[in-house]
N, C-alpha and C. Protein backbone atom coordinates (compact mmCIF):
# COMPACT_ATOMS: atom_id res chain seq x y z
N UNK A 1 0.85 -1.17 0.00
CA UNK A 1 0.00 0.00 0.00
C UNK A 1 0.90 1.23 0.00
N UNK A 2 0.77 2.36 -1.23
CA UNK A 2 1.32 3.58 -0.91
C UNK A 2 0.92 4.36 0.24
N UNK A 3 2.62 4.86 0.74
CA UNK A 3 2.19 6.11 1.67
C UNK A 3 2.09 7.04 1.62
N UNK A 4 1.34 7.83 2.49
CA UNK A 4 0.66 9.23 2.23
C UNK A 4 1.05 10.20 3.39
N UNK A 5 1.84 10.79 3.45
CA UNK A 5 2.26 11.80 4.48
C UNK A 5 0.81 12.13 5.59
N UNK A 6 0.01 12.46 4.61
CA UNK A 6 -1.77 12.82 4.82
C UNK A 6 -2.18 12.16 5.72
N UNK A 7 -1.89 10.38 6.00
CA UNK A 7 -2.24 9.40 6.93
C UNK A 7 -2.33 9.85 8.06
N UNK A 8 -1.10 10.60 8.32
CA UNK A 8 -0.61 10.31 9.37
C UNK A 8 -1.53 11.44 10.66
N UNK A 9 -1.33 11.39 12.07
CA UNK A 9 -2.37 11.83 12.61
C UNK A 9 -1.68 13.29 13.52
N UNK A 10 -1.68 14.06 12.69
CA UNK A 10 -0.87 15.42 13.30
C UNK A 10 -1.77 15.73 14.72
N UNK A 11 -0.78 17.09 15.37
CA UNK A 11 -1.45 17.66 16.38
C UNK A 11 -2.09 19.26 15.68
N UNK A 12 -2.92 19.80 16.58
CA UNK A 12 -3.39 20.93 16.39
C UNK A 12 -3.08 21.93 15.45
N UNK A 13 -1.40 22.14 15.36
CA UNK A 13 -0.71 22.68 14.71
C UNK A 13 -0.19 22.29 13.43
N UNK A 14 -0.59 20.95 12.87
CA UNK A 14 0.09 19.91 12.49
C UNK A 14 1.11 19.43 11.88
N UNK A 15 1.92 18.93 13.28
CA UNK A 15 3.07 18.46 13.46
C UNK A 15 2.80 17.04 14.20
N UNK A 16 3.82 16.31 13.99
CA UNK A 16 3.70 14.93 14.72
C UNK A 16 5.13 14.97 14.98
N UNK A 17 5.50 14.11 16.84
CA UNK A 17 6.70 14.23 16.95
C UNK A 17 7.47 13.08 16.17
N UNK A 18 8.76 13.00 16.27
CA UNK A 18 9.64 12.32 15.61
C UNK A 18 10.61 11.75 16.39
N UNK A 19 11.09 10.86 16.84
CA UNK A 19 11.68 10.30 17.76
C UNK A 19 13.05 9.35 16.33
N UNK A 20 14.31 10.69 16.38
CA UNK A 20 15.32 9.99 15.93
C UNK A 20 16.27 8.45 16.61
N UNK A 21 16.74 7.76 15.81
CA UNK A 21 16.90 6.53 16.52
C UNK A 21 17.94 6.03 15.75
N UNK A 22 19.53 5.74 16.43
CA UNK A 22 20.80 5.34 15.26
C UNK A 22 20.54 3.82 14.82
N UNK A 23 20.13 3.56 13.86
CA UNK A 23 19.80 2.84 12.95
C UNK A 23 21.14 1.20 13.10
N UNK A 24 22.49 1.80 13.82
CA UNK A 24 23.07 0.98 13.81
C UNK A 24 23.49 0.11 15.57
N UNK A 25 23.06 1.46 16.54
CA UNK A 25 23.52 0.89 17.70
C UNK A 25 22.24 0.92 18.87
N UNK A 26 21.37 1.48 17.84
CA UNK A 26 19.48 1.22 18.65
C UNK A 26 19.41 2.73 19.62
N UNK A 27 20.80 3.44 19.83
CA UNK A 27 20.75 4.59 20.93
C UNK A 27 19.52 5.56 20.11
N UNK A 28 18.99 6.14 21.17
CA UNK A 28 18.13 7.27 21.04
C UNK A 28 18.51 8.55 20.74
N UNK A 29 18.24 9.07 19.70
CA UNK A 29 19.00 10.57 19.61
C UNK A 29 18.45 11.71 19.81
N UNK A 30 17.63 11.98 19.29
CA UNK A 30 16.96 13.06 19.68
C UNK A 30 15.26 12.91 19.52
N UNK A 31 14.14 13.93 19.49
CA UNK A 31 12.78 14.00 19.05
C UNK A 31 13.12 15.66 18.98
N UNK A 32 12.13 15.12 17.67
CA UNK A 32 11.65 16.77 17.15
C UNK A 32 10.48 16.49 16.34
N UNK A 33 10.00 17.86 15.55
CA UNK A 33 8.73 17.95 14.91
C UNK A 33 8.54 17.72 13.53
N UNK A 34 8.06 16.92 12.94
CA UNK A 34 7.68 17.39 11.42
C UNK A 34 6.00 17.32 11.30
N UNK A 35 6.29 17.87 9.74
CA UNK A 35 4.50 18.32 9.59
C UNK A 35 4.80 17.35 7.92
N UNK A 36 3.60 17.58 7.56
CA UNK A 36 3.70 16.49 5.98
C UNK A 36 4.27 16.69 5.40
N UNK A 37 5.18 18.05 4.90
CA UNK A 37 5.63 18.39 3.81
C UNK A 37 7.30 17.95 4.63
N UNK A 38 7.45 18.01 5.36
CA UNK A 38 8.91 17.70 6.24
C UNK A 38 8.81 15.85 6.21
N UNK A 39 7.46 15.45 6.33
CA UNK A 39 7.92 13.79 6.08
C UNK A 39 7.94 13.46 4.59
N UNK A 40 7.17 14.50 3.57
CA UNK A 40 7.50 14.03 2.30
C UNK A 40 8.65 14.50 1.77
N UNK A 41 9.59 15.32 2.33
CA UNK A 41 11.12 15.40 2.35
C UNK A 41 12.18 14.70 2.55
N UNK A 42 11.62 13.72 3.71
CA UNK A 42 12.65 12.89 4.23
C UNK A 42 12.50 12.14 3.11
N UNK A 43 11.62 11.22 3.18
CA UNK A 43 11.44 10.16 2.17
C UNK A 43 11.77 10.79 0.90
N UNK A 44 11.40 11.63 0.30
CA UNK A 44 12.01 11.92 -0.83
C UNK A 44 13.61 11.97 -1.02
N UNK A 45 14.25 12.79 0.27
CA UNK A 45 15.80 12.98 -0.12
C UNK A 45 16.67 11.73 0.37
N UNK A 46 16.00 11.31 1.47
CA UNK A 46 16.99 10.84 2.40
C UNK A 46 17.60 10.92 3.41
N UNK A 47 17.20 12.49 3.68
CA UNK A 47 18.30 13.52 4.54
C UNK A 47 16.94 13.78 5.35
N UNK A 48 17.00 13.64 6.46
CA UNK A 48 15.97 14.00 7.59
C UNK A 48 15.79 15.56 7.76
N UNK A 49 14.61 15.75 7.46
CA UNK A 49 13.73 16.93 7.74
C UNK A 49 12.79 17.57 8.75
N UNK A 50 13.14 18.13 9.99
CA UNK A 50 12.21 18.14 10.45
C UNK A 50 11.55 19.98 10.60
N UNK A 51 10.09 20.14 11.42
CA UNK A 51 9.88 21.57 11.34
C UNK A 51 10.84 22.35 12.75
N UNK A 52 11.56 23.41 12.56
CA UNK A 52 11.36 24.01 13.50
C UNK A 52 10.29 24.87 14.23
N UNK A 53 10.01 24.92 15.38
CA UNK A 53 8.90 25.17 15.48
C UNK A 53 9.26 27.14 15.97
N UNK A 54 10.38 26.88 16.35
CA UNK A 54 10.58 27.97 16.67
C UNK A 54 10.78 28.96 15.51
N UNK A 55 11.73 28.91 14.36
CA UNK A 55 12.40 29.58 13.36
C UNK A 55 11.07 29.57 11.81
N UNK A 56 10.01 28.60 12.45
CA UNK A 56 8.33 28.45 11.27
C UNK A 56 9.49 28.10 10.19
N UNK A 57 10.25 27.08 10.16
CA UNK A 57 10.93 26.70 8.97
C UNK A 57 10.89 25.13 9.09
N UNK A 58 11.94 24.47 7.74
CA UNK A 58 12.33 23.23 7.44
C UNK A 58 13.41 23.40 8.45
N UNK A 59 14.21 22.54 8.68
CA UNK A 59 15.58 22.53 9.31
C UNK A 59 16.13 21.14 8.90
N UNK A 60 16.73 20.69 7.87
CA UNK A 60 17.78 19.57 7.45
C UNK A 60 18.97 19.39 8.45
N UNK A 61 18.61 18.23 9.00
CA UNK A 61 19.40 18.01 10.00
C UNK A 61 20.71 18.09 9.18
N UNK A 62 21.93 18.72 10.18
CA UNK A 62 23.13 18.86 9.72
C UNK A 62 23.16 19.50 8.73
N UNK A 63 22.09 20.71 8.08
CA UNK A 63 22.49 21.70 6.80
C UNK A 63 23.85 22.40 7.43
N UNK A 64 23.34 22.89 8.58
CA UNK A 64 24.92 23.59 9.06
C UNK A 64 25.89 23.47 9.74
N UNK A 65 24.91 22.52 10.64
CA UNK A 65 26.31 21.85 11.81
C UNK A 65 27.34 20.93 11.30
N UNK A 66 26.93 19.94 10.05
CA UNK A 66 27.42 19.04 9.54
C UNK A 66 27.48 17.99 10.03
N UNK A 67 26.36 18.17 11.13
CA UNK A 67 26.01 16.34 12.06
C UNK A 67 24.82 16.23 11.04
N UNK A 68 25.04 15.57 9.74
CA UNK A 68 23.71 14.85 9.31
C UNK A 68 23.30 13.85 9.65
N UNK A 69 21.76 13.41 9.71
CA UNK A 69 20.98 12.41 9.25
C UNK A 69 20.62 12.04 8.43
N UNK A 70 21.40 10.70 8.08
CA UNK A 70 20.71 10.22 6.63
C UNK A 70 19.48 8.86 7.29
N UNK A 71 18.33 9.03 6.26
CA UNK A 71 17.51 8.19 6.51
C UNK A 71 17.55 6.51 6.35
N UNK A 72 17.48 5.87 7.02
CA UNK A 72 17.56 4.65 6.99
C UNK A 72 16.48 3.90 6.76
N UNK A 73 15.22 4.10 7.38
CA UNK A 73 14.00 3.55 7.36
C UNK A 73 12.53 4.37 8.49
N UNK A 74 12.07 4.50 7.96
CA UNK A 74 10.88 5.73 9.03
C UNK A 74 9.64 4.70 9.07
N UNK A 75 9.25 4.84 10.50
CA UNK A 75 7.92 4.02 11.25
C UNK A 75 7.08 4.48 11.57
N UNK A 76 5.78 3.87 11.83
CA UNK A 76 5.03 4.81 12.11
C UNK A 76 4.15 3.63 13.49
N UNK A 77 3.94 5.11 14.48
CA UNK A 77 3.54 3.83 15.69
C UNK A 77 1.45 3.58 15.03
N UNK A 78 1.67 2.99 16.25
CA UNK A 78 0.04 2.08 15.60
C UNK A 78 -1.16 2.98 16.28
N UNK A 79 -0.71 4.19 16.37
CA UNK A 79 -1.62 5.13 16.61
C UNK A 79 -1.88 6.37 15.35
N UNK A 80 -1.21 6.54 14.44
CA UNK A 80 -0.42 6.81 13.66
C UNK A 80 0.15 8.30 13.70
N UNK A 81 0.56 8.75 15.20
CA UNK A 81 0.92 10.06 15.87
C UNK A 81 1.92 10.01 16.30
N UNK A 82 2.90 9.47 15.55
CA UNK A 82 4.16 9.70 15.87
C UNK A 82 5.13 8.87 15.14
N UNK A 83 6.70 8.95 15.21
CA UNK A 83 7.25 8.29 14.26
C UNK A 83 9.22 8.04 14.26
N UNK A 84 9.29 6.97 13.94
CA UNK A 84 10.39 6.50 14.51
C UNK A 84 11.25 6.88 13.44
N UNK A 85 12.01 7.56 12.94
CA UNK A 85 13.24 7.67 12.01
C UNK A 85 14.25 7.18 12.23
N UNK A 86 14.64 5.93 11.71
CA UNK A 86 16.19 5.19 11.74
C UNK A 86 17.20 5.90 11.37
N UNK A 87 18.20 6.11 11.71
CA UNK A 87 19.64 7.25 10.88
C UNK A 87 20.20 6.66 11.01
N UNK A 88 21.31 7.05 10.15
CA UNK A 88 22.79 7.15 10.22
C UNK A 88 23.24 8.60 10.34
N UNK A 89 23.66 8.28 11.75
CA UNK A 89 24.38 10.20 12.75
C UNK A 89 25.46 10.08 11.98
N UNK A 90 25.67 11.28 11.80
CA UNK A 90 27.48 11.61 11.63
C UNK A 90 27.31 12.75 12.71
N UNK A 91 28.29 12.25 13.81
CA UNK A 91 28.73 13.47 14.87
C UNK A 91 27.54 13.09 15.93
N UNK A 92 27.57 14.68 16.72
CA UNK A 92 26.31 14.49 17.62
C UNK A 92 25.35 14.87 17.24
N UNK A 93 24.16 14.54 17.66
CA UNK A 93 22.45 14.48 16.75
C UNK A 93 22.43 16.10 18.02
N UNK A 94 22.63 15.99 19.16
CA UNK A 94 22.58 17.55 20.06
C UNK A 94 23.54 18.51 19.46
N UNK A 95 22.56 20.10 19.77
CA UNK A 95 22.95 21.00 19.73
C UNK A 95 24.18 21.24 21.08
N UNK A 96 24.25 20.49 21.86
CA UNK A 96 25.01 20.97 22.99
C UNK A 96 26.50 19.76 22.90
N UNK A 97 26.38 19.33 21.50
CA UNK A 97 27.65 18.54 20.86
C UNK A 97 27.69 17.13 21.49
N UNK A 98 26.44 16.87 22.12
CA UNK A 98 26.75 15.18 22.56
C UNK A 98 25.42 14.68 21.25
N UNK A 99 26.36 13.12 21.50
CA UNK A 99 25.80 12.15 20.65
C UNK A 99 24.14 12.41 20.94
N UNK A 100 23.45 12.21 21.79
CA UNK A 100 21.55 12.49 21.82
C UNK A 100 21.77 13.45 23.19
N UNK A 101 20.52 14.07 23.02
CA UNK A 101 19.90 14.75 23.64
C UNK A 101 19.64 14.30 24.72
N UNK A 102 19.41 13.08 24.61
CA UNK A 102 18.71 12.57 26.32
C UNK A 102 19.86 12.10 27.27
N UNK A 103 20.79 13.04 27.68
CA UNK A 103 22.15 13.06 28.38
C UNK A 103 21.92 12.98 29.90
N UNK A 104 20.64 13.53 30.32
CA UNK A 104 20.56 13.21 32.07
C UNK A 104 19.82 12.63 32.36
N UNK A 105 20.06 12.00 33.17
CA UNK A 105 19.27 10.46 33.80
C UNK A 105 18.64 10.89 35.04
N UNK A 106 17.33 10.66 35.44
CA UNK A 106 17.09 10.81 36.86
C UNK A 106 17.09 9.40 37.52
N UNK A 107 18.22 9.73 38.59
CA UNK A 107 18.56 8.45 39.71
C UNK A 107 18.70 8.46 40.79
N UNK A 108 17.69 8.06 41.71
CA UNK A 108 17.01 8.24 43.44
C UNK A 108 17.12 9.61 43.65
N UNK A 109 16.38 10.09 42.27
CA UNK A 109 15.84 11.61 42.89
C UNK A 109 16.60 12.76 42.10
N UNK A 110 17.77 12.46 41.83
CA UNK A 110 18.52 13.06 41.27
C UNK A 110 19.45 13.27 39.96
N UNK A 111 19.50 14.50 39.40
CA UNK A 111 19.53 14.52 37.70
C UNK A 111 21.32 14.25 37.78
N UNK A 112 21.58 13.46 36.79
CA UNK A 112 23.17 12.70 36.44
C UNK A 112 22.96 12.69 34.89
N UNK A 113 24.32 13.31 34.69
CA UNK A 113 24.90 13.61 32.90
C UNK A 113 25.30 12.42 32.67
N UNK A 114 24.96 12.14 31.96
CA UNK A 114 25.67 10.41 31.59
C UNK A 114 25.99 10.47 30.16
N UNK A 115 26.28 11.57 29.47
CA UNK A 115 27.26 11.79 28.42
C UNK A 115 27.71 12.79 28.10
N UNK A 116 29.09 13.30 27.85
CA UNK A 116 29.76 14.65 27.71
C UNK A 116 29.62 14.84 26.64
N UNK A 117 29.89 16.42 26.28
CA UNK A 117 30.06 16.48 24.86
C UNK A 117 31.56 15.72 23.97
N UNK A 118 30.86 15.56 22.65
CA UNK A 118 32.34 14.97 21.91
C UNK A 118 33.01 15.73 21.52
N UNK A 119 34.36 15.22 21.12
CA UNK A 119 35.78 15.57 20.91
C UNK A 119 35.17 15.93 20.10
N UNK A 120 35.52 16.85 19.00
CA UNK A 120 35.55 17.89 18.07
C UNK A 120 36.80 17.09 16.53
């Protein structure tokens, strides 16, 4: 069955989140937003697209940082509001230069960094 960006079940604004995911070592990288025209991007280029919500733009992961995402395979959960993008990272998928975003852990109460930023 063809897919249809259209399927899929946006929010208010419509955007559905995106939950990036390294395609080779299962780690979690980041979540962000796309809207239809940002998932008929990905799939079209390859190169992960998502909306900023802040800047009302596209944002191609790694246009400037040069940490791209290339697409590997995109899911869709069985609600159809949300969506798993497989990559291949080059560099860190965070703006704050670590590999994902989800760097602090809460443990008996208390927030712990459990990854630094990378070497450069």
């Amino acid at each position: 069955m063809p897919f249809d960006p259209a399927s899929l079940t946006y929010d208010a604004n419509g955007l559905i989140p995106a939950i990036a995911q390294d395609a080779l070592s299962g780690d979690i990288l980041m979540m962000a937003w796309m809207n239809a025209e940002s998932v008929a991007k990905t799939l079209e280029t390859g190169r992960v697209t998502y909306w900023s919500r802040s800047r009302k733009s596209f944002w191609v992961k790694g246009e400037t940082s040069g940490h791209v995402q290339r697409l590997r395979e995109m899911r869709v959960d069985c609600d159809r509001d949300a969506l798993l993008v497989l990559v291949e990272q080059e560099g860190p998928a965070c703006h704050t230069n670590r590999r994902s975003c989800f760097y602090t852990a809460i443990r008996d109460g208390e927030e712990i960094e459990i990854l630094t930023p990378m070497e450069d």
